[in-house]
N, C-alpha and C. Protein backbone atom coordinates (compact mmCIF):
# COMPACT_ATOMS: atom_id res chain seq x y z
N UNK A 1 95.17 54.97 185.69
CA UNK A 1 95.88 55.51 186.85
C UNK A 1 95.26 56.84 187.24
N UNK A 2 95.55 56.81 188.50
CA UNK A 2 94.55 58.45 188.72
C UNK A 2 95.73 59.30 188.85
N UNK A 3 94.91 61.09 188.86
CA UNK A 3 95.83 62.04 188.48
C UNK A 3 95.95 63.20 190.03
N UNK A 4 95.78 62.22 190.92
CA UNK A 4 95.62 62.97 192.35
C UNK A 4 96.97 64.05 192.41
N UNK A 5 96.71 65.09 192.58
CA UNK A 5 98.11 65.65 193.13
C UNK A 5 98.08 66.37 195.00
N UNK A 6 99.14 66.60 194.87
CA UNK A 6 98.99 66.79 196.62
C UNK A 6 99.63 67.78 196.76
N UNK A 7 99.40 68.60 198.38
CA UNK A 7 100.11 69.90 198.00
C UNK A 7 101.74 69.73 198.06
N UNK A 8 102.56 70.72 197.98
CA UNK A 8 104.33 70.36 198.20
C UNK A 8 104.16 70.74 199.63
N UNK A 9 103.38 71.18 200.46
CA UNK A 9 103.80 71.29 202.25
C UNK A 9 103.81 69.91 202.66
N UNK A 10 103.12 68.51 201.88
CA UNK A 10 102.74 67.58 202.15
C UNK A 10 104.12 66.46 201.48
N UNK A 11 103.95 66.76 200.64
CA UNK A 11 105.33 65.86 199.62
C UNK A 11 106.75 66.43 199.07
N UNK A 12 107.39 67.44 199.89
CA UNK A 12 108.74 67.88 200.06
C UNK A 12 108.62 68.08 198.71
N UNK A 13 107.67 69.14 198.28
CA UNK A 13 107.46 69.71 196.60
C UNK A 13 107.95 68.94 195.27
N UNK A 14 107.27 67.62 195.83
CA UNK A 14 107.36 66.52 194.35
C UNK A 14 106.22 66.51 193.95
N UNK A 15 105.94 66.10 192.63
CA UNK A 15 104.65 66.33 191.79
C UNK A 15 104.55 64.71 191.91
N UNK A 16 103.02 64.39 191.52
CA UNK A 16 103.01 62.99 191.36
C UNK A 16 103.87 62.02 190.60
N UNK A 17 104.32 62.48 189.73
CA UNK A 17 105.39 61.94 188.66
C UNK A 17 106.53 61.39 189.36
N UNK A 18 107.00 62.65 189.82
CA UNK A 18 108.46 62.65 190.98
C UNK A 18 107.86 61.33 192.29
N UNK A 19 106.28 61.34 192.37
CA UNK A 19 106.09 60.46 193.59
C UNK A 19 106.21 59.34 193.38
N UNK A 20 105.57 58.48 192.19
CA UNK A 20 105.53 57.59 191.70
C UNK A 20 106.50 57.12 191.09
N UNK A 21 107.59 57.99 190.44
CA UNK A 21 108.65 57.28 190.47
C UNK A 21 109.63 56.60 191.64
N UNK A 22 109.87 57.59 192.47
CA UNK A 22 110.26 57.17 193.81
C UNK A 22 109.68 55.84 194.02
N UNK A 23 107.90 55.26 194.31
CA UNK A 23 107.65 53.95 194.24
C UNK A 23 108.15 52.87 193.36
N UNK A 24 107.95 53.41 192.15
CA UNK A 24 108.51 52.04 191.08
C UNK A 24 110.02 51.74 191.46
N UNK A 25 110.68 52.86 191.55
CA UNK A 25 112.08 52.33 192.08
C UNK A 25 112.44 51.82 192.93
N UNK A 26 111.47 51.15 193.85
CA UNK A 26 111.43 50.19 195.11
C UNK A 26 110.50 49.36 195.28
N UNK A 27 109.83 49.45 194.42
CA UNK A 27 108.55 48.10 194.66
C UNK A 27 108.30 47.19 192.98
N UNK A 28 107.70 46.30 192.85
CA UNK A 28 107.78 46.00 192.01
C UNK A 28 106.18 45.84 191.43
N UNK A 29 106.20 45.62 189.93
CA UNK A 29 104.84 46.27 189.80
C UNK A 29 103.56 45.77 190.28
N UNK A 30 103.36 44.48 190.91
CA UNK A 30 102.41 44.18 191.34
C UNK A 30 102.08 45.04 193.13
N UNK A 31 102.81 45.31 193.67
CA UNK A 31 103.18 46.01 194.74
C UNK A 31 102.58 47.19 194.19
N UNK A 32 103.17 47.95 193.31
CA UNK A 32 103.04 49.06 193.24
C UNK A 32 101.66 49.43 192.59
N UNK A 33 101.13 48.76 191.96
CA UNK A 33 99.59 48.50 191.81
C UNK A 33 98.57 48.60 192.81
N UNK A 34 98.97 47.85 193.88
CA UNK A 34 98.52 47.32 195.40
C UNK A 34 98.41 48.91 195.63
N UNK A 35 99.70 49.56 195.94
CA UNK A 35 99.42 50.86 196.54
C UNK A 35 98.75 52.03 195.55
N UNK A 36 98.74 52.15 194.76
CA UNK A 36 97.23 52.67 193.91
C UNK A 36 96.54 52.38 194.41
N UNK A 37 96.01 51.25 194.44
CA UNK A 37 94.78 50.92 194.70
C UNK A 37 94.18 51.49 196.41
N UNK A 38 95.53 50.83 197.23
CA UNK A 38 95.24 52.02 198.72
C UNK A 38 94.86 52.87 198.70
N UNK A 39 95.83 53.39 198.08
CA UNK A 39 95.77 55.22 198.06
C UNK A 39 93.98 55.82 197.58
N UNK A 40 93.53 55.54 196.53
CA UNK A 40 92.01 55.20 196.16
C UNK A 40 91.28 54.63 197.41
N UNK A 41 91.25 53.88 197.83
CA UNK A 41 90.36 53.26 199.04
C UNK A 41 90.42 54.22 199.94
N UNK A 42 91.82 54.63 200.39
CA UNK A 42 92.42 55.37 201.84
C UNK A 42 91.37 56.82 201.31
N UNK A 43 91.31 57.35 200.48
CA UNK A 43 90.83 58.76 199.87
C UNK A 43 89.20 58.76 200.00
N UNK A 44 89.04 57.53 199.38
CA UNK A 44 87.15 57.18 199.43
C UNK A 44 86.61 57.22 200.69
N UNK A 45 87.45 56.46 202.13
CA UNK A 45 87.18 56.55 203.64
C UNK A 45 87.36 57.63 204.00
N UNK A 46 88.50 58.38 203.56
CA UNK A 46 88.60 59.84 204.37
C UNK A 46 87.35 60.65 203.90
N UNK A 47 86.58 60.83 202.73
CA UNK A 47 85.66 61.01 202.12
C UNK A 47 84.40 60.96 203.19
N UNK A 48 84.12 59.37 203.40
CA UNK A 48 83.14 59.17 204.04
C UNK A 48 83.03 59.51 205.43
N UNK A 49 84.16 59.54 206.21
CA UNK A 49 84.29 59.43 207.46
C UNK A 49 84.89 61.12 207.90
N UNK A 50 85.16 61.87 207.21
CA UNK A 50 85.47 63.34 207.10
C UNK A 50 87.17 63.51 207.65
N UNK A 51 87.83 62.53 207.49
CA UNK A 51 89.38 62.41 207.51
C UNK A 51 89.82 63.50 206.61
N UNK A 52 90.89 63.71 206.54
CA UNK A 52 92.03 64.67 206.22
C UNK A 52 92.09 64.10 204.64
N UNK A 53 91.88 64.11 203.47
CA UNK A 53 91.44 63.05 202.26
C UNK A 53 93.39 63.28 201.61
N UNK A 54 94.17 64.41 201.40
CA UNK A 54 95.06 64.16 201.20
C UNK A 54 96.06 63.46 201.93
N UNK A 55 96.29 63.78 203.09
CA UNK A 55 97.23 62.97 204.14
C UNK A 55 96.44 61.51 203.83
N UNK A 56 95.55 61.08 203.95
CA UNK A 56 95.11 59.50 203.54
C UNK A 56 95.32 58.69 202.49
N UNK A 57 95.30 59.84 201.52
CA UNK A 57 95.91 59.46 199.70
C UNK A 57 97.06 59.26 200.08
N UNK A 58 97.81 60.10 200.35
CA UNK A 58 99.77 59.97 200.34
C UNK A 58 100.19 58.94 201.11
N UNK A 59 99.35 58.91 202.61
CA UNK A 59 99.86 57.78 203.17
C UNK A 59 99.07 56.25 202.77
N UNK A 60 98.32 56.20 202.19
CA UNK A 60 97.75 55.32 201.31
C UNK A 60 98.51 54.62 200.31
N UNK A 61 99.46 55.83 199.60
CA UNK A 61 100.43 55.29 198.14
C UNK A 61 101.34 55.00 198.45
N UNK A 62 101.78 55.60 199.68
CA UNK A 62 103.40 55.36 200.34
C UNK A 62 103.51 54.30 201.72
N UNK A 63 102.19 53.43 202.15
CA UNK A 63 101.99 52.65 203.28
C UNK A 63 103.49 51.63 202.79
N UNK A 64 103.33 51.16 201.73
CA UNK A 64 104.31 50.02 201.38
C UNK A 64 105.53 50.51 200.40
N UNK A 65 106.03 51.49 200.59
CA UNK A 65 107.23 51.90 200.33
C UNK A 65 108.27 50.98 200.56
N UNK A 66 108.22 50.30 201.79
CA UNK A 66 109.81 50.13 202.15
C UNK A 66 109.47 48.40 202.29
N UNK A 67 107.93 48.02 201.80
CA UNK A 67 108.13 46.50 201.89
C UNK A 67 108.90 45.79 201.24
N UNK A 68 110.04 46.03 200.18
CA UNK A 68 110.77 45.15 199.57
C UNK A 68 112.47 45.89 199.45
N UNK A 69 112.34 46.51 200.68
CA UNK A 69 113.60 46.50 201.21
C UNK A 69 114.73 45.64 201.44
N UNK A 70 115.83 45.58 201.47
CA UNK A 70 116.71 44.10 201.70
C UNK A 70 116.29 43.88 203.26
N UNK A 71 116.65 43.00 203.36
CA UNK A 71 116.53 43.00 204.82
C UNK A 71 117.79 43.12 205.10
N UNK A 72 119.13 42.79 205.14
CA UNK A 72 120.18 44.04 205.78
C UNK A 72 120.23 45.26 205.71
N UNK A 73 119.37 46.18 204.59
CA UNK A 73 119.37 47.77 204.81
C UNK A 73 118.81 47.84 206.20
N UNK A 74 117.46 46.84 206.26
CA UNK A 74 116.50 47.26 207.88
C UNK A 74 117.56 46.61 209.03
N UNK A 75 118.53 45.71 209.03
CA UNK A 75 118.78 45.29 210.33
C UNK A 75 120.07 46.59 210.78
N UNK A 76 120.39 47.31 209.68
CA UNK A 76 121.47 47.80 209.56
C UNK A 76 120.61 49.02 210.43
N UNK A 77 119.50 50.08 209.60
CA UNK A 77 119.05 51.00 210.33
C UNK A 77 118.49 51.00 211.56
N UNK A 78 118.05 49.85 211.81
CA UNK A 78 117.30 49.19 213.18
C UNK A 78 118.48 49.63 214.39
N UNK A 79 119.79 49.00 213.99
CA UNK A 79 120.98 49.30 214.46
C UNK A 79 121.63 50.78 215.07
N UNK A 80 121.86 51.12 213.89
CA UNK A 80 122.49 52.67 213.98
C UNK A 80 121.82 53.87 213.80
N UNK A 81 120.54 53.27 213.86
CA UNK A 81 119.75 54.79 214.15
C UNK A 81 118.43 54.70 215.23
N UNK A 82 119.25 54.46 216.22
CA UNK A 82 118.16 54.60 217.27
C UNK A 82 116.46 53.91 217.49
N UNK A 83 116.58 52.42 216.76
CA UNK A 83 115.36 51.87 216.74
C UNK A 83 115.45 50.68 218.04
N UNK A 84 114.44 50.25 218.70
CA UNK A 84 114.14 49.24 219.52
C UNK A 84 114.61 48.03 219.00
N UNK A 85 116.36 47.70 219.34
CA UNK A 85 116.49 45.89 218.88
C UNK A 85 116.19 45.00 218.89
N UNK A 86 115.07 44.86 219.91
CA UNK A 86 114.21 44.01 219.40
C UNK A 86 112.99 43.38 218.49
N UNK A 87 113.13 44.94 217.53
CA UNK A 87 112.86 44.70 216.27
C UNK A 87 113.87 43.60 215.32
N UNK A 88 114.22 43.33 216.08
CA UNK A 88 115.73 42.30 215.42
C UNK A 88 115.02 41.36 214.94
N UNK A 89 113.75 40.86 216.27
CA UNK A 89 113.19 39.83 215.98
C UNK A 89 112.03 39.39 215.51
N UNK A 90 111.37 40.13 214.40
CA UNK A 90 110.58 40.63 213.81
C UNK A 90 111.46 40.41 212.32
N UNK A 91 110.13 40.34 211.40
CA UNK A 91 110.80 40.85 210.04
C UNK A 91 110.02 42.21 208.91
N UNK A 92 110.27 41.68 207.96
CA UNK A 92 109.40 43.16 207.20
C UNK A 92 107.95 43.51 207.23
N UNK A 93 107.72 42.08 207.66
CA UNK A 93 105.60 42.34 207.68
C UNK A 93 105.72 43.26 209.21
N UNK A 94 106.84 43.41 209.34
CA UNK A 94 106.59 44.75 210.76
C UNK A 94 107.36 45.62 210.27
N UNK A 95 108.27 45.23 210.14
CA UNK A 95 109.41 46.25 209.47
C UNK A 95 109.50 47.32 208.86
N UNK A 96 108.35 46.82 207.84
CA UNK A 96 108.02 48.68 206.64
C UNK A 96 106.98 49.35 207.19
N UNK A 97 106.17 48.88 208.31
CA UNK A 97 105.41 50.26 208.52
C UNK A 97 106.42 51.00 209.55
N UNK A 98 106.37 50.02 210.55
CA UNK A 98 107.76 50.61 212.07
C UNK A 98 108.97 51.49 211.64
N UNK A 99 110.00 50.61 210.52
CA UNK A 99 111.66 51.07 210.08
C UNK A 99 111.15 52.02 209.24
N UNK A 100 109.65 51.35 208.11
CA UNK A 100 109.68 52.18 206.76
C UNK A 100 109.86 53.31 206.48
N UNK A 101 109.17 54.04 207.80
CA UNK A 101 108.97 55.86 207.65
C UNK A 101 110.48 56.27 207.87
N UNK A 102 111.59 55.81 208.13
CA UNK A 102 113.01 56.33 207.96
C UNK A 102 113.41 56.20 206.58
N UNK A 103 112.92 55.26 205.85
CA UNK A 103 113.18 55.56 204.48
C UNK A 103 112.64 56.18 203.34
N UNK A 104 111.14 56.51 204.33
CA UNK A 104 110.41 57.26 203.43
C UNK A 104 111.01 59.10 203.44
N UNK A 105 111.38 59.36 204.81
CA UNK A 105 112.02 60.38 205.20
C UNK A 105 113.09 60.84 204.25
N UNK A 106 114.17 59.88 204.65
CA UNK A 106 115.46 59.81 204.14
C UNK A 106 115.60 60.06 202.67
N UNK A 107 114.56 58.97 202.14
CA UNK A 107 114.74 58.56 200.63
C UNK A 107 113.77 59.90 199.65
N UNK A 108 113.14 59.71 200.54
CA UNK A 108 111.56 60.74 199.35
C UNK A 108 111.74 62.19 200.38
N UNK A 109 111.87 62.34 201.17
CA UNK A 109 111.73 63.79 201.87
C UNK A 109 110.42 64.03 202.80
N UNK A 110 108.97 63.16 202.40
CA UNK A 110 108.24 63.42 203.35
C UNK A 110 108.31 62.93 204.60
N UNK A 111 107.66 64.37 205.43
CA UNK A 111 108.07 64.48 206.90
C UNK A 111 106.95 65.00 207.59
N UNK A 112 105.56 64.52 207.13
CA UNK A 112 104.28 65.27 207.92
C UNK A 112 104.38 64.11 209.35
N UNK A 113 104.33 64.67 210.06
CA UNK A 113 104.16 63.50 211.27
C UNK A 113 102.89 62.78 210.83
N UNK A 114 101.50 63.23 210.76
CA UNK A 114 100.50 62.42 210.47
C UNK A 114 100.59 61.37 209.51
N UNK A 115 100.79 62.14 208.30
CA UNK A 115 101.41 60.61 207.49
C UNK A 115 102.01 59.45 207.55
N UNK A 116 103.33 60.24 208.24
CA UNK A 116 104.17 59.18 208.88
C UNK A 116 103.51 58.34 209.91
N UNK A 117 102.89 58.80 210.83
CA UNK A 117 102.31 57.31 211.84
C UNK A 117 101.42 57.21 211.44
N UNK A 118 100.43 57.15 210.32
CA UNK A 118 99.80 56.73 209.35
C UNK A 118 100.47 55.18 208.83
N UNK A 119 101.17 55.82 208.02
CA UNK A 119 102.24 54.41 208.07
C UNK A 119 102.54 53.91 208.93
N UNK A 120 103.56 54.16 209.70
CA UNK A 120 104.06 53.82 210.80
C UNK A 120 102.93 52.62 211.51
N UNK A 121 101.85 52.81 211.92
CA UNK A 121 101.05 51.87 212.16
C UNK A 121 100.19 50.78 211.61
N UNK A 122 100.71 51.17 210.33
CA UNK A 122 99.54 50.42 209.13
C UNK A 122 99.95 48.85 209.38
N UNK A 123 100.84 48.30 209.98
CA UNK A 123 101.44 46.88 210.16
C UNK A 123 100.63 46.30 211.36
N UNK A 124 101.55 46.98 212.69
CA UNK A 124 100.76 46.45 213.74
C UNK A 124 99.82 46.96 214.12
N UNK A 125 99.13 47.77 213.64
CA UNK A 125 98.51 49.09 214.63
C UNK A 125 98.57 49.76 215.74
N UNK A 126 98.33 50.36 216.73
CA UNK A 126 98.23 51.00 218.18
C UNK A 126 97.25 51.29 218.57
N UNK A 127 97.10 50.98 219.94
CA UNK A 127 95.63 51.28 220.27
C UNK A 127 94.97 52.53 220.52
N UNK A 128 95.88 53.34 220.26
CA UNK A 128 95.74 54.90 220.37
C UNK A 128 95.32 55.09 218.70
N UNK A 129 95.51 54.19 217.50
CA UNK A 129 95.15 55.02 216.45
C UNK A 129 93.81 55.82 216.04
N UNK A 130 94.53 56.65 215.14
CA UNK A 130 93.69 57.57 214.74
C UNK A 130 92.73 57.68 214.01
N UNK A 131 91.85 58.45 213.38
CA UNK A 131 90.86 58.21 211.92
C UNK A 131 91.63 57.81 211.31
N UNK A 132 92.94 58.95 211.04
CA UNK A 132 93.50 58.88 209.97
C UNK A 132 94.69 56.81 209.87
N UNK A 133 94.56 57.13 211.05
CA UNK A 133 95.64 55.58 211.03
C UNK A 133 94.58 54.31 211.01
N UNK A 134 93.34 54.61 211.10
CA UNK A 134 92.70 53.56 210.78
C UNK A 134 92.49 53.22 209.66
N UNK A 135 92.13 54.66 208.87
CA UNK A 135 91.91 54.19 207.16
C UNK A 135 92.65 53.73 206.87
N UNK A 136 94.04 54.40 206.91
CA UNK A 136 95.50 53.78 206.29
C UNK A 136 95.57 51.93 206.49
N UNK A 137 95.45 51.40 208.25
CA UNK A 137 94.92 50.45 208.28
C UNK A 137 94.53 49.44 207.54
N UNK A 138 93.42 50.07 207.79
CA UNK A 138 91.73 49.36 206.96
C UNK A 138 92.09 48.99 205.17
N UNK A 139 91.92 50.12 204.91
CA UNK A 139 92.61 50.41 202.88
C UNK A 139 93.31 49.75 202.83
N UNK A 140 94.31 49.31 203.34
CA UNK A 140 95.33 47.95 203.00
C UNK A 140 94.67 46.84 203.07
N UNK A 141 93.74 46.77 203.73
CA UNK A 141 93.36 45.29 204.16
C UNK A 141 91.74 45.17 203.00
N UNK A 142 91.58 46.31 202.81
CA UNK A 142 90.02 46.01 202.13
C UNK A 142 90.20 46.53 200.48
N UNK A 143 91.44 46.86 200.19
CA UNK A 143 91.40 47.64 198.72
C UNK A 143 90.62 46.01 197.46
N UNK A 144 90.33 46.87 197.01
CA UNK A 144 89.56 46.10 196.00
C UNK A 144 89.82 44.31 195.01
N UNK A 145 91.31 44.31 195.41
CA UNK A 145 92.23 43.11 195.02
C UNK A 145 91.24 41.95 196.25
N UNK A 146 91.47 42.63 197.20
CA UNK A 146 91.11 41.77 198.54
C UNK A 146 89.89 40.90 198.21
N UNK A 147 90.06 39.76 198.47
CA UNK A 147 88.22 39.15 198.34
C UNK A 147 88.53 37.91 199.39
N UNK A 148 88.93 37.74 200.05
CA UNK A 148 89.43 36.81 201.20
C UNK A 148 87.86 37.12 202.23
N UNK A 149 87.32 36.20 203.14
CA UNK A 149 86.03 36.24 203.76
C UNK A 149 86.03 37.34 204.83
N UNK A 150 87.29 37.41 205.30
CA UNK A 150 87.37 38.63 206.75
C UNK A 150 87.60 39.98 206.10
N UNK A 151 88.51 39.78 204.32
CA UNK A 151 88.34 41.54 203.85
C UNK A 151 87.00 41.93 203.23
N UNK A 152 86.04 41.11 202.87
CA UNK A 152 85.06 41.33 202.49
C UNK A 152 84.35 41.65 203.31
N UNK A 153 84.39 41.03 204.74
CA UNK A 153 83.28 41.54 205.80
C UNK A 153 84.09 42.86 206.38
N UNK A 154 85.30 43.12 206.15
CA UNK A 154 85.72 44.63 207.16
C UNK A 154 85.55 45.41 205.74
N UNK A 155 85.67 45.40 204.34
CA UNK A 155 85.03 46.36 203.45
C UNK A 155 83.33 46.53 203.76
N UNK A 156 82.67 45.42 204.56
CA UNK A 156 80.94 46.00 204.64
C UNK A 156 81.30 46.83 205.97
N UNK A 157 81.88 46.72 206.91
CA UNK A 157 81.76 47.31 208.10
C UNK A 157 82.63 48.66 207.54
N UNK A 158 83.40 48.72 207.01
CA UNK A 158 83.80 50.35 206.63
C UNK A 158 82.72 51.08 205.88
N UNK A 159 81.70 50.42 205.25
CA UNK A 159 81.33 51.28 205.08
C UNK A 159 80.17 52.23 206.10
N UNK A 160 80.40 51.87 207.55
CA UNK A 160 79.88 52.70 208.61
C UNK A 160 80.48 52.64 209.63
N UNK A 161 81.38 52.08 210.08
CA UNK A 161 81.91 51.81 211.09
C UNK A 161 83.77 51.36 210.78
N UNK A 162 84.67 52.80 211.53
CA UNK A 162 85.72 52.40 211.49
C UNK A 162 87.07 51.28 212.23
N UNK A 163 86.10 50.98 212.97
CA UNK A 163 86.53 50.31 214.37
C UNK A 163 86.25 48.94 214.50
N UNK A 164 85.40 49.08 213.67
CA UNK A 164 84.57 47.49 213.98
C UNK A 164 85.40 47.24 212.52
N UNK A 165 85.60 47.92 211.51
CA UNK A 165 86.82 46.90 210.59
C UNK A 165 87.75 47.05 210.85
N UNK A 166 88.24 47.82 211.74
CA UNK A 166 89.54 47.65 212.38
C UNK A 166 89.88 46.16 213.15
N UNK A 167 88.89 46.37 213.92
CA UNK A 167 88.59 44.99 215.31
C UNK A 167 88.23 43.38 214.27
N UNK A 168 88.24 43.80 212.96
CA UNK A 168 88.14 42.59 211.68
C UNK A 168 89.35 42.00 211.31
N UNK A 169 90.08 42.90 210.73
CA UNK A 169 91.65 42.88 210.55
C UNK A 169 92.24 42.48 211.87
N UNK A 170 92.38 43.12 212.72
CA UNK A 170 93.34 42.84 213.85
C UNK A 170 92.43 41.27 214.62
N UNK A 171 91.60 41.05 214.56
CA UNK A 171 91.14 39.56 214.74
C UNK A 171 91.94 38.74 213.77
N UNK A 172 91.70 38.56 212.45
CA UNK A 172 92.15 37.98 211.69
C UNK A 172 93.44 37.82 211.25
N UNK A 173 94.12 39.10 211.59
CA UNK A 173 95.74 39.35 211.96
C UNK A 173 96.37 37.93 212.60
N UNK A 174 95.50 38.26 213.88
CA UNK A 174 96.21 37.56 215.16
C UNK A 174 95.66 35.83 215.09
N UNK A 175 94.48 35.60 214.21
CA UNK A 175 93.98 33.97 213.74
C UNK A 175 95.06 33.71 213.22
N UNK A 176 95.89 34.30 212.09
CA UNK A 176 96.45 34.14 211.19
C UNK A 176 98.25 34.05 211.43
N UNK A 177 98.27 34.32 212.06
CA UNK A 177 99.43 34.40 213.11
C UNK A 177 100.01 33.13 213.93
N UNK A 178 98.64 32.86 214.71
CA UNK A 178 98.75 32.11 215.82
C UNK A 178 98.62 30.07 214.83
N UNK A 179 97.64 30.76 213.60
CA UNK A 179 97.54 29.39 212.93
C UNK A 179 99.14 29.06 212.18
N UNK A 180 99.48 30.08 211.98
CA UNK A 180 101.14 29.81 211.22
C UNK A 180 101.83 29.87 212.18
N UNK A 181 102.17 29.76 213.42
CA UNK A 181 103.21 29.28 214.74
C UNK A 181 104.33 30.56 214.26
N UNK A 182 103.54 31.94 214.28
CA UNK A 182 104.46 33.37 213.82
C UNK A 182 104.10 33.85 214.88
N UNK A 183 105.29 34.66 214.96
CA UNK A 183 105.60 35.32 216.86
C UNK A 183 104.66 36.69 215.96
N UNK A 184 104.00 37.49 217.06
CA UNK A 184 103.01 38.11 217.31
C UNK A 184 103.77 39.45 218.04
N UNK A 185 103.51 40.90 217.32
CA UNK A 185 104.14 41.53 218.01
C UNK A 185 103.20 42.42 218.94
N UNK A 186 103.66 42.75 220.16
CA UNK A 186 103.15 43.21 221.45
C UNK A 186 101.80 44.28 220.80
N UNK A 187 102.66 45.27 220.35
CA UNK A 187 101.52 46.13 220.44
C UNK A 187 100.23 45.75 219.56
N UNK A 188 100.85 44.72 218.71
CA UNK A 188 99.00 43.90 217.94
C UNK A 188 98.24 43.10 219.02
N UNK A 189 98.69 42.70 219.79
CA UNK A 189 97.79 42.05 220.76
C UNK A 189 97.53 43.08 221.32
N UNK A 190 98.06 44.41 221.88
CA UNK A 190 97.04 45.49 222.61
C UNK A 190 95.86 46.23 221.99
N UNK A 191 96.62 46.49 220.61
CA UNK A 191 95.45 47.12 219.57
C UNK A 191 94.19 46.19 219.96
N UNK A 192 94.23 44.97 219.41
CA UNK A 192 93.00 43.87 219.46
C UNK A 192 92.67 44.36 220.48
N UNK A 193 92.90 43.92 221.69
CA UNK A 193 92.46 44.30 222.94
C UNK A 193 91.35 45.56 223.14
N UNK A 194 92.27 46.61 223.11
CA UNK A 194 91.90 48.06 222.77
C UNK A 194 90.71 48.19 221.79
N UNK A 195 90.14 47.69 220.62
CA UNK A 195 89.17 47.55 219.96
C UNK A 195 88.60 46.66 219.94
N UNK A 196 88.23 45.50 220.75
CA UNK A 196 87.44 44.56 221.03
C UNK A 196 86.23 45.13 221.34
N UNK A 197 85.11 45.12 220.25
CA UNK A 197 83.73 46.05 220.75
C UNK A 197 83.04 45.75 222.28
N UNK A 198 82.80 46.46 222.49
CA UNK A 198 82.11 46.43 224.08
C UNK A 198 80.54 46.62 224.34
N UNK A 199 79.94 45.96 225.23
CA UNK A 199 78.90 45.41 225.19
C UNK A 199 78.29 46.84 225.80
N UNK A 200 76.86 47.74 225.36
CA UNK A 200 76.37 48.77 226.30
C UNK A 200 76.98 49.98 226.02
């Protein structure tokens, strides 16, 4: 396990200990493995690509915080705290990046905006994302577990190009989607759009 620590302006002055527990108490350990392993990938891109390397670690370890949420905690907050209901019709593979950052807030205390739509986008993406929301992105989809044919080819394209493994994932997103007869949410078909490489 690595011994990253981060500053407290970044993690509402929890030490890694305090962070990682917070994870185990909501994910289970193969999950929580998964996000190690992000958090490592997300850190190595910010590295290469001159990203922000802590905000990429944290939102790297904490992307899947809230994926094994009940699903009545999310229909409940979706509800009574001011989220778009038609997240109703959606479930958690949207749910924990979109709802997640209210529980990452709520539950753990961090509150960097960057982080947060770090997360926040790591599901569907936006076509506005950032370096930093691409690694977050990307690192989920290419961490080292991954060996599937489209994470292997967006781990060769990260290593020079953030966009073009972006435009990997969000292709393969939306194959993957459309081959399982799964409703498709809006702003992933704009992202695609939005990073579809262009000719010239």
């Amino acid at each position: 396990m690595s011994d990253y620590e981060y500053p407290a302006t970044l993690t509402h002055d929890l030490n890694r200990t305090e962070l990682l527990n917070h994870l185990q108490n909501r994910l289970d350990d193969a999950r929580f493995q998964h996000c190690l392993r992000v958090e490592k990938t997300a850190r190595e891109l910010a590295k290469r690509f001159g990203a922000d390397v802590d905000r990429a670690g944290l939102a790297g370890l904490f992307h899947d915080y809230a994926k094994q949420i009940p699903v009545a905690d999310y229909k409940r907050v979706i509800m009574e705290d001011g989220f778009d209901p038609d997240l109703l019709n959606y479930g958690r593979g949207v749910w924990h990046g979109l709802v997640g950052t209210w529980f990452i807030q709520t539950e753990v205390g961090i509150t960097d905006k960057l982080v947060l739509q770090a997360i926040e986008r790591h599901t569907t993406g936006d076509p506005d994302m950032t370096l930093l929301d691409q690694i977050i992105f990307v690192a989920d989809f290419i961490e080292p577990a991954r060996t599937l044919d489209a994470e292997v080819a967006a781990r060769k394209a990260a290593a020079t190009d953030m966009r073009q493994a972006s435009f990997i994932e969000l292709k393969n997103t939306l194959q993957y989607l459309i081959a399982e007869n799964k409703i498709v949410y809006p702003k992933t078909l704009l992202t695609y759009n939005a990073f579809i490489p262009r000719e010239g």
